[in-house]
Protein backbone atom coordinates (compact mmCIF):
# COMPACT_ATOMS: atom_id res chain seq x y z
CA UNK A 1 -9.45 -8.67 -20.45
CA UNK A 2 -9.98 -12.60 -19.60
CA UNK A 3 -12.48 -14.08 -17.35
CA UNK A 4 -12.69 -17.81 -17.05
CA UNK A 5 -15.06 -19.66 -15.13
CA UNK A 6 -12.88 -20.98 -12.19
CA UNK A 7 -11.34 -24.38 -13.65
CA UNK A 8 -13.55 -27.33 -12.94
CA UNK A 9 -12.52 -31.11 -12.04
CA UNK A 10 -14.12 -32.15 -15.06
CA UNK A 11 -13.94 -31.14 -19.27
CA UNK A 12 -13.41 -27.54 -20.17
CA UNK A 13 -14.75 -24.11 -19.05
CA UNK A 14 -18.67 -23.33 -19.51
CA UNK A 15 -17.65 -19.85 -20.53
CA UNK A 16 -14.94 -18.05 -21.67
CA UNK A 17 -15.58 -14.19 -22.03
CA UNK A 18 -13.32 -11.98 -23.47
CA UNK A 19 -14.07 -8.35 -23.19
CA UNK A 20 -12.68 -4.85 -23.99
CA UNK A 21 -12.19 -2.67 -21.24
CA UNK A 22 -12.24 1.20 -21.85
CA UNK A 23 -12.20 3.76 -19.33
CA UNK A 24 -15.05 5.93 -19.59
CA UNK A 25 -14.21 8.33 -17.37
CA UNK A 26 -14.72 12.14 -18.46
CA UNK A 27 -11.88 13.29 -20.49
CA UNK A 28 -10.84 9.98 -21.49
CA UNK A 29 -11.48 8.71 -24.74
CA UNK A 30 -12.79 11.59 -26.68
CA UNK A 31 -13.58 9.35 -29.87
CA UNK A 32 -15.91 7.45 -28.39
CA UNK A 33 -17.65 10.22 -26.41
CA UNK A 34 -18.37 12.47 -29.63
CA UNK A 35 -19.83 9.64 -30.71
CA UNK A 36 -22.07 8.68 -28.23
CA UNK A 37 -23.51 11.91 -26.65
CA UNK A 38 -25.44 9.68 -23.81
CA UNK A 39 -22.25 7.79 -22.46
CA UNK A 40 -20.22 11.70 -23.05
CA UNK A 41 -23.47 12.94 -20.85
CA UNK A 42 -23.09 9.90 -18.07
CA UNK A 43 -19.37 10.75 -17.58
CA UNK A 44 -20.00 14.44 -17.64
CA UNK A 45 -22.68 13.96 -14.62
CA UNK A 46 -20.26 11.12 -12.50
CA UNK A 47 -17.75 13.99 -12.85
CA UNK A 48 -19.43 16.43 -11.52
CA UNK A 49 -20.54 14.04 -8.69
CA UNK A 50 -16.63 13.26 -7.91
CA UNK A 51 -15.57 17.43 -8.43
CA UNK A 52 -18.42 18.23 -5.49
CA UNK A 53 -17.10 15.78 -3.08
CA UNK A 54 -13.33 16.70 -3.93
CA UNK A 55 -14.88 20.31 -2.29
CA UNK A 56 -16.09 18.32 0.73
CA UNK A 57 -19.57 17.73 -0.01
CA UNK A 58 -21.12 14.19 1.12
CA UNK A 59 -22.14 11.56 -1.41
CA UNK A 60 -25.89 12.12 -0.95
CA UNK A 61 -25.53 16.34 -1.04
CA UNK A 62 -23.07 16.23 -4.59
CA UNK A 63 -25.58 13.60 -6.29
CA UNK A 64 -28.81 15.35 -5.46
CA UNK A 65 -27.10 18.72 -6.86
CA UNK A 66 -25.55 17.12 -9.58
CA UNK A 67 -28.53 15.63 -10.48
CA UNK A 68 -30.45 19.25 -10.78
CA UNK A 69 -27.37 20.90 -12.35
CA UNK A 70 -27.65 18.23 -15.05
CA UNK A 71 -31.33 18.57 -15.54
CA UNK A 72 -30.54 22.32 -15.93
CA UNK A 73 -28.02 22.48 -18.07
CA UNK A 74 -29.21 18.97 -20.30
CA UNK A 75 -27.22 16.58 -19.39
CA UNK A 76 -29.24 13.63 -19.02
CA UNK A 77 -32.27 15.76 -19.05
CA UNK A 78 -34.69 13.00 -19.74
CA UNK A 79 -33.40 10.36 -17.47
CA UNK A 80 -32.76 12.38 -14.32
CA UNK A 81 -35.67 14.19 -14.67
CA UNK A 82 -37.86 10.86 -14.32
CA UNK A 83 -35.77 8.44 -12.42
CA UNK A 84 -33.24 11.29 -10.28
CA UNK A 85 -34.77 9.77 -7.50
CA UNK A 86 -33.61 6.00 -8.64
CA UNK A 87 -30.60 7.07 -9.73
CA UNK A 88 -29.40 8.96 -6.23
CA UNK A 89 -30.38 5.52 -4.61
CA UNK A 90 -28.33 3.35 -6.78
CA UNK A 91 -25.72 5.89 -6.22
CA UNK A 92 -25.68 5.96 -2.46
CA UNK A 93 -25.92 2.04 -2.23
CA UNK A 94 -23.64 0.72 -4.81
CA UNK A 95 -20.85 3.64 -3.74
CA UNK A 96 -17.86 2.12 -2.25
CA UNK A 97 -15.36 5.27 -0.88
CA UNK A 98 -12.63 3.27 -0.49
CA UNK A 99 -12.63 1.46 -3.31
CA UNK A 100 -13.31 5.22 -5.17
CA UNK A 101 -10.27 6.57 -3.61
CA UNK A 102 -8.15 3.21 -4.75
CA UNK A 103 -9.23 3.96 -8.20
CA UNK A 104 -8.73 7.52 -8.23
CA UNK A 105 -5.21 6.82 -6.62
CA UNK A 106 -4.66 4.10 -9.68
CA UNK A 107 -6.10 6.49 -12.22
CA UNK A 108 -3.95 9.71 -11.02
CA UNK A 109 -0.71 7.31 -10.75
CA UNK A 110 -1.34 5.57 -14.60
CA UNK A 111 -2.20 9.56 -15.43
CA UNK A 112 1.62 10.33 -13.99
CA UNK A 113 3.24 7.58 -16.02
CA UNK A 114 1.66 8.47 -19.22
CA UNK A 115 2.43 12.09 -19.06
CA UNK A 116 6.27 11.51 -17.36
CA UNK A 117 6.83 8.55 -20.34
CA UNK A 118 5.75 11.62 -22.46
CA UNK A 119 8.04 14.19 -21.31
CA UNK A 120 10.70 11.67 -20.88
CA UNK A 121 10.52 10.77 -24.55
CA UNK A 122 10.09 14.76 -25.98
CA UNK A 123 13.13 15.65 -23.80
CA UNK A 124 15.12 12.44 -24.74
CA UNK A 125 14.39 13.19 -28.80
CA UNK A 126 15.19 17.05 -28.11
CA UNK A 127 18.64 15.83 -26.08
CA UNK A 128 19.24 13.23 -29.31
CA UNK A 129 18.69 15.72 -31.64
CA UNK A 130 21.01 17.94 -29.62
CA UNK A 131 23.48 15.86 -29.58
CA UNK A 132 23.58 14.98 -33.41
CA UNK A 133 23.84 18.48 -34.62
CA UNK A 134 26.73 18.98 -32.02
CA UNK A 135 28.27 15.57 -33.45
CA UNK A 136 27.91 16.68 -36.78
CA UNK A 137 29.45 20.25 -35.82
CA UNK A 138 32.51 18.93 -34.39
CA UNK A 139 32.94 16.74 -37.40
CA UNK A 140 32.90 19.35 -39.69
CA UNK A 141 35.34 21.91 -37.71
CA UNK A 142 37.92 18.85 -37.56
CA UNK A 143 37.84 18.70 -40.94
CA UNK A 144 38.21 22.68 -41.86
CA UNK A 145 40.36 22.97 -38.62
CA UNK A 146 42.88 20.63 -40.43
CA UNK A 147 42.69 22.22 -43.75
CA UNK A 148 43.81 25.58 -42.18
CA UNK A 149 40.40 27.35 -41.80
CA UNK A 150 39.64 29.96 -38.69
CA UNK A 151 37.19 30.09 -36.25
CA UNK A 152 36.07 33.59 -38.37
CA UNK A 153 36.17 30.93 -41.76
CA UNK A 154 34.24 28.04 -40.07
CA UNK A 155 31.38 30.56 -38.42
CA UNK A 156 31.06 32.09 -42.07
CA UNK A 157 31.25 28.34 -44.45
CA UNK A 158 29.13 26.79 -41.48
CA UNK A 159 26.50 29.86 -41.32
CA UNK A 160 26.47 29.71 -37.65
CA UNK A 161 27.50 32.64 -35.24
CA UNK A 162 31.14 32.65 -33.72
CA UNK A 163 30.75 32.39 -30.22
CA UNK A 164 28.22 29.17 -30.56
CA UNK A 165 30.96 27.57 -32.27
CA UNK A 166 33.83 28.38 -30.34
CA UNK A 167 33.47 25.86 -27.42
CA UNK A 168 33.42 22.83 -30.22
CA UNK A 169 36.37 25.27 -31.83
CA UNK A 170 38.31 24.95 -29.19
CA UNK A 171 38.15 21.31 -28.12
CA UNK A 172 38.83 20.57 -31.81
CA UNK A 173 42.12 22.83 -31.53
CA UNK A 174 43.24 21.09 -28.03
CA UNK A 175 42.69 17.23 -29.28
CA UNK A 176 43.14 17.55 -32.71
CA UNK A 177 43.63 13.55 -32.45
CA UNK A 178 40.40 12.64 -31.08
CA UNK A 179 36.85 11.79 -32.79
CA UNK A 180 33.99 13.68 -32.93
CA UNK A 181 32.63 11.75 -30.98
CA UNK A 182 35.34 11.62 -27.83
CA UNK A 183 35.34 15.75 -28.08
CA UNK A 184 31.27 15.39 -28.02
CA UNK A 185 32.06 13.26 -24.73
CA UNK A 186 34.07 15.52 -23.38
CA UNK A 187 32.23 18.36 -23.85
CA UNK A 188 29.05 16.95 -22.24
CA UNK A 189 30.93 16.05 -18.95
């Protein structure tokens, strides 16, 4: 990310900041959380602030209990035990619910792309693949299919069963002129 002082009539910027933006979120970037146990801690507790008002609690009622749980169980021990009454007021005042639900809305939709681009991709390679070993199936029958061979001869050479090469068999048989690759067509459709 790029943050520039708005431009100015006069000369160049007084600051130019560049910055790395990571998403700190729990769950998210698991490197960097095993590595720092306090910032792993601080997303653990925000999460269980968010979970508690998913189940209808109000801001003030799911940070005061999240703030015990986490004293409890050692999640920020030292700090909330201390400062738990600082930290609920920051909470409560610098909250903004609506800009919350915009980012859980952005998070949960970039959440959807990454995990359809990821399905998309796995069933496009297993549809590829697919396709390749049927291309290279059809190839091969041609060429036994017009040296004489039988479906029984093919199944046996090939070391596949019979009946999973019989479709591909039979297209070979009823366009002997065509390529592979216009029987692969056809037999998709």
């Amino acid at each position: 990310m790029k943050r520039r002082e708005p431009d100015r009539e006069e000369g160049e910027p007084c600051l130019e900041c560049k910055a790395t933006v990571l998403n700190i979120n729990a769950g998210r970037n698991n490197d960097m959380m095993r590595k720092c146990r306090r910032l792993s801690d601080y997303a653990e507790f925000i999460a269980q602030i968010r979970w508690k008002m998913d189940e209808g609690w109000s801001l003030e009622e799911a940070t005061e209990i999240s703030i015990k749980q986490c004293i409890d169980r050692g999640i920020l021990a030292d700090i909330l035990t201390k400062h738990g009454t600082e930290v609920c007021r920051m909470i409560l005042t610098e909250y903004d619910e609506q800009e919350e639900r915009e980012y859980q809305r952005a998070e949960g939709r970039a959440e959807g792309r990454e995990l359809g681009l990821a399905e998309g991709r796995e069933l496009g390679l297993a549809e590829g693949i697919e396709r390749g070993v049927n291309l290279s199936r059809l190839a091969q029958i041609q060429k036994k299919y017009a040296k004489g061979k039988s479906l029984d001869q093919m199944a046996e050479e090939l070391e596949e069963e019979k009946e999973k090469l019989r479709p591909l068999y039979e297209l070979a048989v009823k366009y002997p002129d065509r390529t592979a690759e216009e029987l692969l067509e056809l037999l998709e459709k």
